[in-house]
C-alpha atoms as a PDB file:
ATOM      1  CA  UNK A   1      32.023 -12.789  66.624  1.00  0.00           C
ATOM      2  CA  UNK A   2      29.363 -14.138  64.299  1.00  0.00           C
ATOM      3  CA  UNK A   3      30.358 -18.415  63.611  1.00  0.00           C
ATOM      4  CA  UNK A   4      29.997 -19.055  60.553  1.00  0.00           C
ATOM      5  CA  UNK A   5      29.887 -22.380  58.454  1.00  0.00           C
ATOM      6  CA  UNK A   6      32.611 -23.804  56.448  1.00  0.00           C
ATOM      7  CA  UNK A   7      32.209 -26.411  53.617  1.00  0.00           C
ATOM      8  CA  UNK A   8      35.682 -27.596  53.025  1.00  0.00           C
ATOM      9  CA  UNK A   9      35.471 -29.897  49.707  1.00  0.00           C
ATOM     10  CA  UNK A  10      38.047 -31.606  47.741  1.00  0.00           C
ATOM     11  CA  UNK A  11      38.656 -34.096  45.439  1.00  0.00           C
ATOM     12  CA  UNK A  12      41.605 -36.445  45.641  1.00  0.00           C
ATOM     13  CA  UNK A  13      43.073 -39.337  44.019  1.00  0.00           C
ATOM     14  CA  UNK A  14      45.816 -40.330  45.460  1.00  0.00           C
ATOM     15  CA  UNK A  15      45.554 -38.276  48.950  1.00  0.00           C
ATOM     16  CA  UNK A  16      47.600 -34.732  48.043  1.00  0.00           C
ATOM     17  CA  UNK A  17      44.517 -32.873  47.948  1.00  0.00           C
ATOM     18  CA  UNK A  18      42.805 -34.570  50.383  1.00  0.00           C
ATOM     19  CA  UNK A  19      45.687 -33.279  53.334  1.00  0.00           C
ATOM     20  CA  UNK A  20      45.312 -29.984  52.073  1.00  0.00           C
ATOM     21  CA  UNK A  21      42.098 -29.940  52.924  1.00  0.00           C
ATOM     22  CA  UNK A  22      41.952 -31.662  56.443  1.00  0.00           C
ATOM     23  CA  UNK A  23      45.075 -29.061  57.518  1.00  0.00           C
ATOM     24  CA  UNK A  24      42.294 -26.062  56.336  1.00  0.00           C
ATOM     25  CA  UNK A  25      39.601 -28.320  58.649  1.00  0.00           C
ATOM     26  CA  UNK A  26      41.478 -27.956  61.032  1.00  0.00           C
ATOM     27  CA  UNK A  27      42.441 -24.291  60.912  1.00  0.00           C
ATOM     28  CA  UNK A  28      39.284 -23.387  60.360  1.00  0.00           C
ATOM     29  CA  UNK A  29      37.574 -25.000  63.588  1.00  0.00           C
ATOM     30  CA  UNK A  30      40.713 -22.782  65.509  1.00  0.00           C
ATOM     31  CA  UNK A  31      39.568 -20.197  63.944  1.00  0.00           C
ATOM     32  CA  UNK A  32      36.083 -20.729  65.205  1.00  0.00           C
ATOM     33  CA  UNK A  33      34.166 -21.659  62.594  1.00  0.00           C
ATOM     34  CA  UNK A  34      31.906 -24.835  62.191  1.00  0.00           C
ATOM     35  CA  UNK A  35      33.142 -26.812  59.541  1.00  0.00           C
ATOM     36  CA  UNK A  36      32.431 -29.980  57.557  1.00  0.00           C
ATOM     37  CA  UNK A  37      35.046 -32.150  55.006  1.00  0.00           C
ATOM     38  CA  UNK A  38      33.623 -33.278  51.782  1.00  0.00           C
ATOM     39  CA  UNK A  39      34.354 -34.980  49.191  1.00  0.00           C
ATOM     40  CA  UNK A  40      33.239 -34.383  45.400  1.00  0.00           C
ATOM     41  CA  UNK A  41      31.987 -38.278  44.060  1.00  0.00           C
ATOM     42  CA  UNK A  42      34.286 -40.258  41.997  1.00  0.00           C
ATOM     43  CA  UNK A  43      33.454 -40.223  38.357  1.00  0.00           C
ATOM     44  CA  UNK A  44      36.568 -42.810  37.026  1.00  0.00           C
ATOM     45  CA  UNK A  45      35.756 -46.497  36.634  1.00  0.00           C
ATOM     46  CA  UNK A  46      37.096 -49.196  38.968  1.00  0.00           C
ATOM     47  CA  UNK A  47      39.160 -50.073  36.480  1.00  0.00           C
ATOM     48  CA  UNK A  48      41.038 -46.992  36.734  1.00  0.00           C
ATOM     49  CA  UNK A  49      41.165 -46.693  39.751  1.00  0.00           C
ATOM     50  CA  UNK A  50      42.344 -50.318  40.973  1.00  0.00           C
ATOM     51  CA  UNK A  51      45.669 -49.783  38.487  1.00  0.00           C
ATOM     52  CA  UNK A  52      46.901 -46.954  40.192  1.00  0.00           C
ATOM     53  CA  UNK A  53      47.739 -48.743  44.029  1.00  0.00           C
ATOM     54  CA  UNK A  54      47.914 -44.974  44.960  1.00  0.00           C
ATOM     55  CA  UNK A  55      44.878 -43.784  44.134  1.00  0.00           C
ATOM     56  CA  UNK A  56      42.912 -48.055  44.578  1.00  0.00           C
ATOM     57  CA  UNK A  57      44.113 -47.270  48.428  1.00  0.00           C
ATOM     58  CA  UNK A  58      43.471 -43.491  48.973  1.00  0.00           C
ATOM     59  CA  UNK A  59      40.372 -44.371  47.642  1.00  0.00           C
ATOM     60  CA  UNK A  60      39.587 -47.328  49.816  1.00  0.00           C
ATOM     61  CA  UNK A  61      40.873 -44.946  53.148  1.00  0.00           C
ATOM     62  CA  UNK A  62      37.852 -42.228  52.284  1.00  0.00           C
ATOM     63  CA  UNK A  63      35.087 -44.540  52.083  1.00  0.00           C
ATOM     64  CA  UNK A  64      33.312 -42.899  55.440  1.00  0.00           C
ATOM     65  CA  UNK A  65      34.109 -38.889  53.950  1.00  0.00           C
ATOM     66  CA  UNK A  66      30.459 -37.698  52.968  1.00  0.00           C
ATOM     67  CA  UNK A  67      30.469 -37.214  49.668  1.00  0.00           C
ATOM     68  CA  UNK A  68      29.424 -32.989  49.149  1.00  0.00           C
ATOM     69  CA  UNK A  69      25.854 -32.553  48.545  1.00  0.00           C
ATOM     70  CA  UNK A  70      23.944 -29.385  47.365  1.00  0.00           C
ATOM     71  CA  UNK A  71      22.437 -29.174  51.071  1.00  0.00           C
ATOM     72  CA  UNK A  72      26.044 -28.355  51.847  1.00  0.00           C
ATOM     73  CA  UNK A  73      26.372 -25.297  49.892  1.00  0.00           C
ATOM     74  CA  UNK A  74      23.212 -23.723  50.747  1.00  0.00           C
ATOM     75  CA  UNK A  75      23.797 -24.309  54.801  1.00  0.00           C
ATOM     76  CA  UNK A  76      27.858 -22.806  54.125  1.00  0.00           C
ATOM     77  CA  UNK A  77      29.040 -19.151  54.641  1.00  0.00           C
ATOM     78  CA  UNK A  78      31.970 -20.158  52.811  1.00  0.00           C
ATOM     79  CA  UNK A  79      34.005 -22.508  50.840  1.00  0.00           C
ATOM     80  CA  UNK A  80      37.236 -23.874  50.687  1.00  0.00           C
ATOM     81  CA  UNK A  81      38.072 -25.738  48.170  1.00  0.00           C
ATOM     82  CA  UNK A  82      41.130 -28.264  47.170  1.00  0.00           C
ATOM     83  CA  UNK A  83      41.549 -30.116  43.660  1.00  0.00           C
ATOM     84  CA  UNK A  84      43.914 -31.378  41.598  1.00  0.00           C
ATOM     85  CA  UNK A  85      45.375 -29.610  38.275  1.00  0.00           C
ATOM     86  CA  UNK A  86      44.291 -31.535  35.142  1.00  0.00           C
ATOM     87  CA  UNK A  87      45.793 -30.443  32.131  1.00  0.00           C
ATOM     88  CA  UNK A  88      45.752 -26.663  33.785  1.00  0.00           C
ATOM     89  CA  UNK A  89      42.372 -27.019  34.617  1.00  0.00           C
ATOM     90  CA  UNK A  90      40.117 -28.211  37.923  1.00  0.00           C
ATOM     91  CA  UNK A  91      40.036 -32.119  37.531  1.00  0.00           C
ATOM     92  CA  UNK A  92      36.912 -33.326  36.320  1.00  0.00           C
ATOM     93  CA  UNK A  93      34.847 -34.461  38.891  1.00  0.00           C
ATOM     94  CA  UNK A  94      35.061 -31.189  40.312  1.00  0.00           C
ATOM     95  CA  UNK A  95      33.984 -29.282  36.961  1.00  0.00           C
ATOM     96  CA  UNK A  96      30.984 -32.217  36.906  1.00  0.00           C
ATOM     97  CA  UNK A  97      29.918 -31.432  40.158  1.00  0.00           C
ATOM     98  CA  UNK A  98      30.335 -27.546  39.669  1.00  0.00           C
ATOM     99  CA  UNK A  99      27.857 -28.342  36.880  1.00  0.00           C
ATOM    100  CA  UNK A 100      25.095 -29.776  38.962  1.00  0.00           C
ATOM    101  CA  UNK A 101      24.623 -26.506  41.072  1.00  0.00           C
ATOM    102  CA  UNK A 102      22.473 -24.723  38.308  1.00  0.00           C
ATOM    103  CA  UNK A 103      19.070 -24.986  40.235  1.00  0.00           C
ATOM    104  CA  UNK A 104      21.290 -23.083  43.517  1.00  0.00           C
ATOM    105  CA  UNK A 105      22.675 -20.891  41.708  1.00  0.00           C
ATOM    106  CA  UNK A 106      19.575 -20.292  39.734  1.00  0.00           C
ATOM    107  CA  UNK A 107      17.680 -19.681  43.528  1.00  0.00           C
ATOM    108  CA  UNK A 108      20.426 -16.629  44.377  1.00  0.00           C
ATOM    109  CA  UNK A 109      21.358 -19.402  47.272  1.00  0.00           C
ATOM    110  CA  UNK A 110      25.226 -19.374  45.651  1.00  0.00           C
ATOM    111  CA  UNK A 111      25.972 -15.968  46.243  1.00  0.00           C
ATOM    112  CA  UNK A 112      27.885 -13.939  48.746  1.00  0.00           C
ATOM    113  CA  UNK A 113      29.272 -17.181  49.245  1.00  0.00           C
ATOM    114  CA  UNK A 114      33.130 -16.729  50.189  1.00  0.00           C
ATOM    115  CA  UNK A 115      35.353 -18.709  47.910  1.00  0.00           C
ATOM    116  CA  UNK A 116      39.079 -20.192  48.526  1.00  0.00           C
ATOM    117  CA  UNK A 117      41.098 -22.750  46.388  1.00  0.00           C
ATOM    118  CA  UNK A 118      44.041 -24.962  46.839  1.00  0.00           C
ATOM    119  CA  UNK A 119      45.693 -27.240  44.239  1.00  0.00           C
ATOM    120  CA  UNK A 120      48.467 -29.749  43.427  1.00  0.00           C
ATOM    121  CA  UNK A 121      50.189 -30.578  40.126  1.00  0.00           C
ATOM    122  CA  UNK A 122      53.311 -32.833  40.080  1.00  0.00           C
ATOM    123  CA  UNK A 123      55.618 -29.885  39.149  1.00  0.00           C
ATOM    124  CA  UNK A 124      55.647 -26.155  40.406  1.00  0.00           C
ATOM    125  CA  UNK A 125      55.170 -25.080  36.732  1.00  0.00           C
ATOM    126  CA  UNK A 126      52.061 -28.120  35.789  1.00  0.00           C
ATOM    127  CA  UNK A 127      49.011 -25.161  35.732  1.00  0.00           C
ATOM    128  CA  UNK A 128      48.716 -24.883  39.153  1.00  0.00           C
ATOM    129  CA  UNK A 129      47.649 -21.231  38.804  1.00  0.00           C
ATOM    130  CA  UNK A 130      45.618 -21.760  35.881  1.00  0.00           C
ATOM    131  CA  UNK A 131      43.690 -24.023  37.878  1.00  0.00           C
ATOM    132  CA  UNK A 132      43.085 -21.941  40.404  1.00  0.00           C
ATOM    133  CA  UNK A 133      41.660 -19.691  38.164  1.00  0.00           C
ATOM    134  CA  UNK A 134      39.971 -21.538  35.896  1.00  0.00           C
ATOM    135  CA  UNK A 135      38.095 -22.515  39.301  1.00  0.00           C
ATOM    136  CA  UNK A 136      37.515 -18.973  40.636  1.00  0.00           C
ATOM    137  CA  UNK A 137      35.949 -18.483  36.931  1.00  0.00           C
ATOM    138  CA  UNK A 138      32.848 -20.283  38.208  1.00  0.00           C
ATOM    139  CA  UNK A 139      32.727 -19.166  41.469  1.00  0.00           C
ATOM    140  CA  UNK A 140      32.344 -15.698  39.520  1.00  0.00           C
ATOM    141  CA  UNK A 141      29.154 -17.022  38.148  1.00  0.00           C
ATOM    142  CA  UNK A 142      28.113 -18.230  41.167  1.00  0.00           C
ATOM    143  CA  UNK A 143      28.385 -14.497  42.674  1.00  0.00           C
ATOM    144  CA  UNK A 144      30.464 -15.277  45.130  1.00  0.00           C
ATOM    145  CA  UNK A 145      33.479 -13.437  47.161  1.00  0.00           C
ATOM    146  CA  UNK A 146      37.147 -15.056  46.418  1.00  0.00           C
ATOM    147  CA  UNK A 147      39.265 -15.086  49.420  1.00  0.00           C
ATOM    148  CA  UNK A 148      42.479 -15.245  47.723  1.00  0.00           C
ATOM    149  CA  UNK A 149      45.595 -15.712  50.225  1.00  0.00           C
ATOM    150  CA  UNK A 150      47.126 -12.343  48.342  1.00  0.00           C
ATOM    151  CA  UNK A 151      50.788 -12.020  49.851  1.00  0.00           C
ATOM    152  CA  UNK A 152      48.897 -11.833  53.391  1.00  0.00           C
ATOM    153  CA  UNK A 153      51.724 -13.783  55.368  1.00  0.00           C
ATOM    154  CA  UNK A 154      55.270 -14.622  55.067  1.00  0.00           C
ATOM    155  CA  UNK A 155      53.963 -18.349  55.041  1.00  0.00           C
ATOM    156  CA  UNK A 156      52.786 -18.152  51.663  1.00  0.00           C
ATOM    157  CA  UNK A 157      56.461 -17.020  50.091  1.00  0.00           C
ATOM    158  CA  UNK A 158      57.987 -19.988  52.009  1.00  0.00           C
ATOM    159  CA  UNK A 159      55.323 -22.041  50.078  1.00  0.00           C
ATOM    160  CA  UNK A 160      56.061 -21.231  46.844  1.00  0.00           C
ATOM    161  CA  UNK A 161      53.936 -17.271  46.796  1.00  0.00           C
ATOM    162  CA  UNK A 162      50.989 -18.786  45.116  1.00  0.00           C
ATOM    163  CA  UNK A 163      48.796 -15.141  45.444  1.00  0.00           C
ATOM    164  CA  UNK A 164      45.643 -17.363  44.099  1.00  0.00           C
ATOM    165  CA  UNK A 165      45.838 -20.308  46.647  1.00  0.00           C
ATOM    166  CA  UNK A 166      48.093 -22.399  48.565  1.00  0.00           C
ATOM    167  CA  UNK A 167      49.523 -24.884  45.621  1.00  0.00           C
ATOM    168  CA  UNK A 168      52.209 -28.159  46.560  1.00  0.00           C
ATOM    169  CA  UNK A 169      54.251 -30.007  44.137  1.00  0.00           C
ATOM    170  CA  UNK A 170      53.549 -33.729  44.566  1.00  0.00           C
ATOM    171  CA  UNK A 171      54.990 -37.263  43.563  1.00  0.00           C
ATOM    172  CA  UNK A 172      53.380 -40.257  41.882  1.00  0.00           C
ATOM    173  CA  UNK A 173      51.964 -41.469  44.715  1.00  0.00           C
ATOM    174  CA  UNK A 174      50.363 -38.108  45.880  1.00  0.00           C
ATOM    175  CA  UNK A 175      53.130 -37.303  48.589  1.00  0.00           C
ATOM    176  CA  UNK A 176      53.880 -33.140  48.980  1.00  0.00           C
ATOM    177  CA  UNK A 177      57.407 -32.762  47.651  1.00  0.00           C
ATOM    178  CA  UNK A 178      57.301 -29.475  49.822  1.00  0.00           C
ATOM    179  CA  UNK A 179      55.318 -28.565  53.625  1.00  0.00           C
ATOM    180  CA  UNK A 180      52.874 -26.082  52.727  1.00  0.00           C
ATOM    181  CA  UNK A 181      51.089 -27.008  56.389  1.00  0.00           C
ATOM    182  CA  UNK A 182      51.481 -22.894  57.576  1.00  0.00           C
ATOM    183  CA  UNK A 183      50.332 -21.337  53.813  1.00  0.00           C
ATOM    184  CA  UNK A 184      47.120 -23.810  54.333  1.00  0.00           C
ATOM    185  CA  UNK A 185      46.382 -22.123  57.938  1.00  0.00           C
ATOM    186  CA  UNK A 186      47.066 -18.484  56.655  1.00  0.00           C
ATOM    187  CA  UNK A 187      44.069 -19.174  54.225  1.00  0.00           C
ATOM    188  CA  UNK A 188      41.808 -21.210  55.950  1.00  0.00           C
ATOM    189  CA  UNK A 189      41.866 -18.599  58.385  1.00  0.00           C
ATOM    190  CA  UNK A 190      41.591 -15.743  56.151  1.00  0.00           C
ATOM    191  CA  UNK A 191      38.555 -16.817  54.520  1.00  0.00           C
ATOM    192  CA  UNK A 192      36.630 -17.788  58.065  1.00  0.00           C
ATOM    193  CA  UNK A 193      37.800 -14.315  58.785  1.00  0.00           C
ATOM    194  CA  UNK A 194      36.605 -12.412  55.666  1.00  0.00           C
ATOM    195  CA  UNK A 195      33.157 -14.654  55.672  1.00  0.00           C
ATOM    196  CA  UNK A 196      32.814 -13.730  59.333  1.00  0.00           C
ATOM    197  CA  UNK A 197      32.867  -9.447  58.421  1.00  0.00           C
ATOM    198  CA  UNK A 198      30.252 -10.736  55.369  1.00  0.00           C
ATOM    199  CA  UNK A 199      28.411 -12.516  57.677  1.00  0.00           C
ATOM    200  CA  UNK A 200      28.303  -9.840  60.635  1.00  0.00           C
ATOM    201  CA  UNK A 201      28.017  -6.837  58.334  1.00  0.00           C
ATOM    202  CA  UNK A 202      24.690  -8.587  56.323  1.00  0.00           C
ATOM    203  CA  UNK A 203      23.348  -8.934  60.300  1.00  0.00           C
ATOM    204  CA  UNK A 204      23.027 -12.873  60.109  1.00  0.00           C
END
């Protein structure tokens, strides 16, 4: 079976997002793959962050996470992506950072790129799809392949049946108010496996 590369990138504030994405880490290096964590950069002001103790020391914990550079996208098969709902929408630093990738995109080095998305809002009903969507909206642009979960697993029903990505209710202080551990497996795995038959099939 053909390894292939796996950018997992989040952004967090005050650490919900951030577990998603270390359980898909790890899922994905069981399911072969090489994989790096990343974070997208902060764009709030200290200020903003230091009066939220949640987010001053989830942010102080992440200091040594490489921050996600374009280098990362072009050496990827795939990515997997976590971030917080804002308003229904991807927060944004991610949106910012989505922004920057013109000159990849522009170079055809975006495409056939396989795409997966998680999220957290602090109630089941806060845009969590929307998000997800609003986020897959880009990757459209970009030309590359969404991974979606589907209803692939009985993991994802016991996780609230999110067919877009794995989505977890959270608290104030970024704590899941429900385990969504399996549902992030079942699609980390999926997309290594779907970006494996890309990968194989275009004889890389």
């Amino acid at each position: 079976m053909a390894q292939v590369n796996v950018a997992v990138i989040y952004y967090s504030a005050t650490g919900a997002n951030h577990r998603l994405a270390t359980v898909a880490v790890e899922a994905a290096k069981e399911a072969g793959a090489e994989v790096r964590l990343l974070k997208i950069p902060e764009l709030a002001p200290k200020e903003a962050i230091a009066s939220n103790p949640a987010w001053a020391k989830h942010h102080e914990e992440t200091q040594d996470v490489p921050e996600v550079k374009h280098d990362d996208l072009d050496w990827a098969d795939a990515f997997i992506f976590s971030v917080p709902t804002r308003f229904g929408n991807i927060a944004s630093q991610a949106k910012q950072f989505f922004d920057t990738c013109g000159g990849l995109w522009a170079q055809g080095k975006l495409a056939n790129k396989v795409v997966s998305a998680m999220t957290s809002a602090q109630n089941a009903h806060g845009g969590q799809e929307a998000t997800l969507l609003s986020l897959y909206t880009s990757m459209y642009h970009w030309g590359a392949i969404i991974a979606a979960p589907g209803y692939t697993d009985q993991a994802l029903f016991a996780a609230g049946g999110n067919p877009y990505g794995t989505s977890v209710s959270v608290d104030n202080e970024g704590n899941w108010l429900q385990d969504v551990t399996e549902a992030v497996k079942v699609q980390a795995k999926r997309t290594v496996e779907v970006a494996t038959w890309i990968k194989k099939g275009r004889g890389l």
